[in-house]
C-alpha atoms as a PDB file:
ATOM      1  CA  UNK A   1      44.804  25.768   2.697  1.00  0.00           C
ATOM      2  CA  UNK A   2      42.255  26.203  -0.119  1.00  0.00           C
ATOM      3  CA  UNK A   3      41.925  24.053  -3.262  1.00  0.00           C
ATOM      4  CA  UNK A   4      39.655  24.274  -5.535  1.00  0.00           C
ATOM      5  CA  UNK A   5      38.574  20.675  -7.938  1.00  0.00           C
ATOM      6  CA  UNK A   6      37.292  21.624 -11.411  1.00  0.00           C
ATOM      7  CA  UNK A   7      34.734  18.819 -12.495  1.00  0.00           C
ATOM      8  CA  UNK A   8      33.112  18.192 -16.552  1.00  0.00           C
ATOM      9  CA  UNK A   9      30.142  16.227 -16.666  1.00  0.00           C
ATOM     10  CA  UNK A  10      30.221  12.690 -18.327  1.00  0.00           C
ATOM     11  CA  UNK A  11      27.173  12.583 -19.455  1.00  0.00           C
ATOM     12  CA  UNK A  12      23.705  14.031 -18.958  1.00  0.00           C
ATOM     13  CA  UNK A  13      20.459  12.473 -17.343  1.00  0.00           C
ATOM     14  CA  UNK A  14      16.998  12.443 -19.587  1.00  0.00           C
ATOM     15  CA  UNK A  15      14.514  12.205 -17.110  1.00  0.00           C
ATOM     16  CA  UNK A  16      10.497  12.157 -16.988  1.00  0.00           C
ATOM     17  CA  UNK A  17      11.171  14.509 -13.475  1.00  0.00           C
ATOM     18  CA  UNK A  18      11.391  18.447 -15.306  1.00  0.00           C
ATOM     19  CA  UNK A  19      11.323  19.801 -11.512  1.00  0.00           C
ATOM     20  CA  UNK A  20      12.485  19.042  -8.315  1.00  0.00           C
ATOM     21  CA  UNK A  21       8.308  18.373  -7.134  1.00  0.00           C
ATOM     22  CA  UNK A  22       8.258  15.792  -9.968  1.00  0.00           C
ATOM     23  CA  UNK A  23      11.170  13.612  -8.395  1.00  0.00           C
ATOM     24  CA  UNK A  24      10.836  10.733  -6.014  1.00  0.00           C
ATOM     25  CA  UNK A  25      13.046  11.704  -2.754  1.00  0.00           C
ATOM     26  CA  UNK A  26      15.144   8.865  -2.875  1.00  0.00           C
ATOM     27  CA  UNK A  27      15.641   6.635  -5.734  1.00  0.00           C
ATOM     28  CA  UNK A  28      14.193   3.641  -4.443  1.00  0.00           C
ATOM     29  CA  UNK A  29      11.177   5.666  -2.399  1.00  0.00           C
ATOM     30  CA  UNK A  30       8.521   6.393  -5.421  1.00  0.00           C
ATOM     31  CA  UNK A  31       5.228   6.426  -3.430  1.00  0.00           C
ATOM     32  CA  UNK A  32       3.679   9.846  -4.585  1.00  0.00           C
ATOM     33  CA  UNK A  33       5.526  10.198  -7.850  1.00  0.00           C
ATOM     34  CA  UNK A  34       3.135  10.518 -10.504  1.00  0.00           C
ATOM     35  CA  UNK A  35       3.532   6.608 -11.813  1.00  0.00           C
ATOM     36  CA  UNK A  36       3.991   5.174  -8.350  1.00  0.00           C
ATOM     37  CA  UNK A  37       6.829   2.970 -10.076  1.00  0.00           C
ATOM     38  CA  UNK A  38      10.414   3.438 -10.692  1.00  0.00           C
ATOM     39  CA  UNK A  39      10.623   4.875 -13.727  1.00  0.00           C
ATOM     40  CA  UNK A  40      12.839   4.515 -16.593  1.00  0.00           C
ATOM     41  CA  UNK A  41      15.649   7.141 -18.069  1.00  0.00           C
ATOM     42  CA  UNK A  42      18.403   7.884 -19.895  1.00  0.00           C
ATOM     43  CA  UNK A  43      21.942   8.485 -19.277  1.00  0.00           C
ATOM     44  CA  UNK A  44      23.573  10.136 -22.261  1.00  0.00           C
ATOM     45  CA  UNK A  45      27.401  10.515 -22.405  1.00  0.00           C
ATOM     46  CA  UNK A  46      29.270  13.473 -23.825  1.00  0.00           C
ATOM     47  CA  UNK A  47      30.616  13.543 -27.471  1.00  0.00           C
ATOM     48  CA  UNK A  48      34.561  13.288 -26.365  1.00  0.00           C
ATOM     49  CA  UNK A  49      33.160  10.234 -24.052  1.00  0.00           C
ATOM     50  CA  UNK A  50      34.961   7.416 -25.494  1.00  0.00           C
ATOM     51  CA  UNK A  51      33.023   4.229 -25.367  1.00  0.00           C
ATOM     52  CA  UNK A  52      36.040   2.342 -24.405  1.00  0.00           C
ATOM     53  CA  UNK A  53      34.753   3.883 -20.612  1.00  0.00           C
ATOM     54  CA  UNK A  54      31.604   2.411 -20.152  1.00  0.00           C
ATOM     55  CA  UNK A  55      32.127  -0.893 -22.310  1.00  0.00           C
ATOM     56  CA  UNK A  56      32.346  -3.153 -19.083  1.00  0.00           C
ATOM     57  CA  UNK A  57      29.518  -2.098 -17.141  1.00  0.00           C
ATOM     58  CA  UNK A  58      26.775  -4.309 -19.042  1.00  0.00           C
ATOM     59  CA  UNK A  59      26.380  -7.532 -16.441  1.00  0.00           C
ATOM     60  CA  UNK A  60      26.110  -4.685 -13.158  1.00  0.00           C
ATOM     61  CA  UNK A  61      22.702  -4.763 -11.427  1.00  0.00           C
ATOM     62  CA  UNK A  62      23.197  -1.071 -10.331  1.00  0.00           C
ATOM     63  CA  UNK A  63      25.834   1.441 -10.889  1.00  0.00           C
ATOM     64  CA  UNK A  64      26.340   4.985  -8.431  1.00  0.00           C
ATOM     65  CA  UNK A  65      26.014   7.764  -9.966  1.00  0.00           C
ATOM     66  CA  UNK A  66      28.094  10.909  -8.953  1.00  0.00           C
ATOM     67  CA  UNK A  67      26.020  13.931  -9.917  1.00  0.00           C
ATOM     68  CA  UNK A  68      25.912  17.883  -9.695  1.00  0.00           C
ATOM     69  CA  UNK A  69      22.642  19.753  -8.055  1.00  0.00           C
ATOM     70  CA  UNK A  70      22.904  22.150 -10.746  1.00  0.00           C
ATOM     71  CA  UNK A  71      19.533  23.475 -10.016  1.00  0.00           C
ATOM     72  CA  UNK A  72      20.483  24.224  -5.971  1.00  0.00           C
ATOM     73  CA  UNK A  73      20.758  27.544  -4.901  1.00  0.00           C
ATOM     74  CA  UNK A  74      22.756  27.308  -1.590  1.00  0.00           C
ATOM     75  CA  UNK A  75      22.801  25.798   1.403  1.00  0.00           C
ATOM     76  CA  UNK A  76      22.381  25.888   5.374  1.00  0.00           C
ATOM     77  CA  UNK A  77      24.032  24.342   8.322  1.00  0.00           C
ATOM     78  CA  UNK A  78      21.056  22.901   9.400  1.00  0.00           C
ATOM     79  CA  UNK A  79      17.511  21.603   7.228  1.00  0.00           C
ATOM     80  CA  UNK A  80      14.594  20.168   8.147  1.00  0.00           C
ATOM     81  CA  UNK A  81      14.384  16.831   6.874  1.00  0.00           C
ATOM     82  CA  UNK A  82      11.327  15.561   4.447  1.00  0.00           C
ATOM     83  CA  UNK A  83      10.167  12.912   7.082  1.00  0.00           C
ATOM     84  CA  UNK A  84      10.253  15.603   9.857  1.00  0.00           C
ATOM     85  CA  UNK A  85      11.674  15.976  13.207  1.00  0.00           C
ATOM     86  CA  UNK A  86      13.756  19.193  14.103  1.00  0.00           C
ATOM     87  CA  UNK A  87      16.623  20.872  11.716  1.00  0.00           C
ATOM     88  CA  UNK A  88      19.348  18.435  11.604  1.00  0.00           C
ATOM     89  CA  UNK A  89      22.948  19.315  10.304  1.00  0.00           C
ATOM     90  CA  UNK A  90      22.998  19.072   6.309  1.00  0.00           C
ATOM     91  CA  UNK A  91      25.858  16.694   5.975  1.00  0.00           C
ATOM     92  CA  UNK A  92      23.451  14.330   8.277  1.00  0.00           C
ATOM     93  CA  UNK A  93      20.863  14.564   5.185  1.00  0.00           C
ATOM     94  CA  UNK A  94      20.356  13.841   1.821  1.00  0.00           C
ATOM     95  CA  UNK A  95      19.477  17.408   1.298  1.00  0.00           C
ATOM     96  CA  UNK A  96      20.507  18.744  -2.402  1.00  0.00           C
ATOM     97  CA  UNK A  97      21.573  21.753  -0.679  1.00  0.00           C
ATOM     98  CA  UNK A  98      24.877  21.547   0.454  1.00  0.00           C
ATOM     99  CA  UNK A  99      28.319  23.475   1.052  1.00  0.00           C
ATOM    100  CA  UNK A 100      29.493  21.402  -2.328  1.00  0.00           C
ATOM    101  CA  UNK A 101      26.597  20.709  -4.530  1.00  0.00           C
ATOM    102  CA  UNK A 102      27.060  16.624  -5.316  1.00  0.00           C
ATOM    103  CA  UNK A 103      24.391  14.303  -5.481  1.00  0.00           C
ATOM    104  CA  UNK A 104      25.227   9.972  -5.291  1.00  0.00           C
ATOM    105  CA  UNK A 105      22.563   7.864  -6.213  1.00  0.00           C
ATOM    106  CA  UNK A 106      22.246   3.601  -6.743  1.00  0.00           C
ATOM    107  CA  UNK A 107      20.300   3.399  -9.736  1.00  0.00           C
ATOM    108  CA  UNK A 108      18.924   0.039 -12.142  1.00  0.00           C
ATOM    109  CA  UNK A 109      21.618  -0.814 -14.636  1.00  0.00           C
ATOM    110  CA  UNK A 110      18.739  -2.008 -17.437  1.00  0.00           C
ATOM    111  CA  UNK A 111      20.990  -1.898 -20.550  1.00  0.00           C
ATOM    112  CA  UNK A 112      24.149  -0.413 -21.990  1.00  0.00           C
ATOM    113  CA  UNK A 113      23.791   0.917 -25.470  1.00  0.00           C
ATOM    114  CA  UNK A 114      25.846   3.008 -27.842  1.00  0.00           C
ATOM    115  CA  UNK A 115      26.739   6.485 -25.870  1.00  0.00           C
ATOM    116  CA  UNK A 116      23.969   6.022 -23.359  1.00  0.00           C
ATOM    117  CA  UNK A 117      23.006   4.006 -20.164  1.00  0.00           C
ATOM    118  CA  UNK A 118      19.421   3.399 -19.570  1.00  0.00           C
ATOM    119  CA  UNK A 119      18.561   3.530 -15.944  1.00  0.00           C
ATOM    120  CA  UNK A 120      15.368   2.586 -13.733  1.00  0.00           C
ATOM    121  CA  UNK A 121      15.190   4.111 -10.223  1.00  0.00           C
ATOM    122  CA  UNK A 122      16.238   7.440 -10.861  1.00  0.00           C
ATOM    123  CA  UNK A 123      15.875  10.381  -8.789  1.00  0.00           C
ATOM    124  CA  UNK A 124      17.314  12.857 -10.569  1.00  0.00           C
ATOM    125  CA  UNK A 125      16.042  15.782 -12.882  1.00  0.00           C
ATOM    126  CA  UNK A 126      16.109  15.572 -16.721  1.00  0.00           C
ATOM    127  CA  UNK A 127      19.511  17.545 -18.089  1.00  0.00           C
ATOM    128  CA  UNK A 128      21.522  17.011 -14.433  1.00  0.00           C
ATOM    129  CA  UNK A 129      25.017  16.306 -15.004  1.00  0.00           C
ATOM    130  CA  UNK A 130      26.344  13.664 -14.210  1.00  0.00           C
ATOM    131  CA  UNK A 131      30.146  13.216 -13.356  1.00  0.00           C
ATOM    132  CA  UNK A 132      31.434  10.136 -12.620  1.00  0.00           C
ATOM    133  CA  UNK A 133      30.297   6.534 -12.359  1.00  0.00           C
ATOM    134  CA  UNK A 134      30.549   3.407 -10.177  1.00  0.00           C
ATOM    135  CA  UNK A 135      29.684  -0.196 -10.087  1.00  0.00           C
ATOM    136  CA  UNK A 136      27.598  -0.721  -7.250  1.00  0.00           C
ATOM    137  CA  UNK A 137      29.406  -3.616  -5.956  1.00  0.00           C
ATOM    138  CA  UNK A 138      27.377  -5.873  -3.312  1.00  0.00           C
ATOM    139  CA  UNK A 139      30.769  -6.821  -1.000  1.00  0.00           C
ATOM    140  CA  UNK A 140      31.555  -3.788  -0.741  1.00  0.00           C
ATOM    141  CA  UNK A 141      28.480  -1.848  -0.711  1.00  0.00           C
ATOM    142  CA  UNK A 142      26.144  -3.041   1.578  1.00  0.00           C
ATOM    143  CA  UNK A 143      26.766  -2.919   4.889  1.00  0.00           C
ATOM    144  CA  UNK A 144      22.966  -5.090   6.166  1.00  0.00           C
ATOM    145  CA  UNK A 145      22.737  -4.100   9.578  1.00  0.00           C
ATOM    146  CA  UNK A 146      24.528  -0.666   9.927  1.00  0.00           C
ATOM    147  CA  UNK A 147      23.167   1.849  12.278  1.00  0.00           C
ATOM    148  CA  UNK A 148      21.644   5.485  10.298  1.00  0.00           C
ATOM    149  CA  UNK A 149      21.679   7.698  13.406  1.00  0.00           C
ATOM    150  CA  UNK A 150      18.370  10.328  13.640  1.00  0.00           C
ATOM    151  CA  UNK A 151      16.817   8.085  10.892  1.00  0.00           C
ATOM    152  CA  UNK A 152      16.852   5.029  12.608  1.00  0.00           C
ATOM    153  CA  UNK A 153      14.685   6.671  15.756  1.00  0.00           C
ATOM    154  CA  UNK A 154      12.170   8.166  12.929  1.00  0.00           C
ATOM    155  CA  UNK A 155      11.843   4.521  11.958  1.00  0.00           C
ATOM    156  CA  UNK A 156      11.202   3.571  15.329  1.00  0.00           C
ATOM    157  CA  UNK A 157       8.438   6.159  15.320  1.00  0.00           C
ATOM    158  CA  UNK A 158       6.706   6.254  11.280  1.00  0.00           C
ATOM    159  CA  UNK A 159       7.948   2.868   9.889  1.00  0.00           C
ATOM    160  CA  UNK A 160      11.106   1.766   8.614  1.00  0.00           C
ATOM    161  CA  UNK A 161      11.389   3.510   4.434  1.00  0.00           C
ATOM    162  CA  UNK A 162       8.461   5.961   5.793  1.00  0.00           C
ATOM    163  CA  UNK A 163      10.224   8.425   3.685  1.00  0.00           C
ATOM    164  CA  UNK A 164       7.715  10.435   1.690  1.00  0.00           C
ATOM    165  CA  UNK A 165       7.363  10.939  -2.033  1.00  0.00           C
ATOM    166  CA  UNK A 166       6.973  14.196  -3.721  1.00  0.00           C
ATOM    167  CA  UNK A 167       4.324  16.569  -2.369  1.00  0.00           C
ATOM    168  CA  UNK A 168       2.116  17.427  -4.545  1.00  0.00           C
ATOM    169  CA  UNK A 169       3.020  15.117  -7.871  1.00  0.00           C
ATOM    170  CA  UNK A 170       2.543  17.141 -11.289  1.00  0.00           C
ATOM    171  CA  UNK A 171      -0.561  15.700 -13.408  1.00  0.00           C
ATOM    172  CA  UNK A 172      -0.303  15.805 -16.972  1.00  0.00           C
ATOM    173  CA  UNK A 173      -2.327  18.665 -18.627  1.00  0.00           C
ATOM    174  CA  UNK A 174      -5.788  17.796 -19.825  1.00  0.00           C
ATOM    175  CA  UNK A 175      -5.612  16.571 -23.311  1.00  0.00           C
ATOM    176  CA  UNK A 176      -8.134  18.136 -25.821  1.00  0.00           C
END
């Protein structure tokens, strides 16, 4: 049996992070990022959006985004993760590469304004589109307490949230 789901972006993400180097790791994990801080961005829906579909999500903390790697060029069984350790199977990661390329992140519901969100916590590139999204809804949610397989024996070992920022983090260009 094969189906295949057509998807149209929403909206589209205006983000300080141009490539994938720039971008914290996780959303909430910004050590190494250029700023060091969770930055701020903008979530800008599509023309034939009507506002009628976001006008209720002013008064959320956080909201998921359901996004496209649009910049990922396939995928493999098995990655290494950022924090190390041996190749693990990719739908045990976070990886952007994956057998369907979709990206969920919990981002900073700051304000709703006329066809845009803006966002703080963002891990995603400028122009990635996004197509659908959630309240982030605490009941829910959360689940405090919930084991995280691998991750939580690389815990054990670096630190609980030892996950690293970028690599090397882009510096702004001399100015003259």
């Amino acid at each position: 049996m094969s189906a295949e789901f057509v998807c149209r972006p929403i909206a589209y993400l205006r983000s300080p992070y141009a490539q994938r180097i720039d971008a914290p790791h996780q959303s909430t994990v910004v050590a190494g990022t250029e700023s060091g801080e969770a930055v701020e961005a903008r979530l800008e829906f599509v023309a034939d959006l009507p506002p009628a579909a976001y006008a209720d999500l002013a008064g959320f903390e956080r909201i998921w985004l359901i996004f496209a790697f649009d910049r990922s060029q396939g995928w493999n069984a098995q990655v290494k993760p950022p924090r190390g350790g041996p190749k693990r199977g990719v739908l045990a990661t976070r990886s952007p590469h994956r057998p369907n390329p979709l990206g969920l992140s919990a981002v900073e519901l700051v304000r709703v304004e006329a066809g845009a969100l803006v966002l703080r916590g963002v891990d995603l590139l400028d122009g990635t589109p996004v197509l659908d999204i959630k309240p982030y809804v605490p009941y829910a949610d959360a689940f405090a307490g919930s084991r995280a397989g691998w991750i939580d024996q690389i815990d054990d070992a670096q630190g609980r949230h030892s996950a690293p920022g970028p690599k090397r983090p882009r510096r702004p260009a001399p100015r003259a």
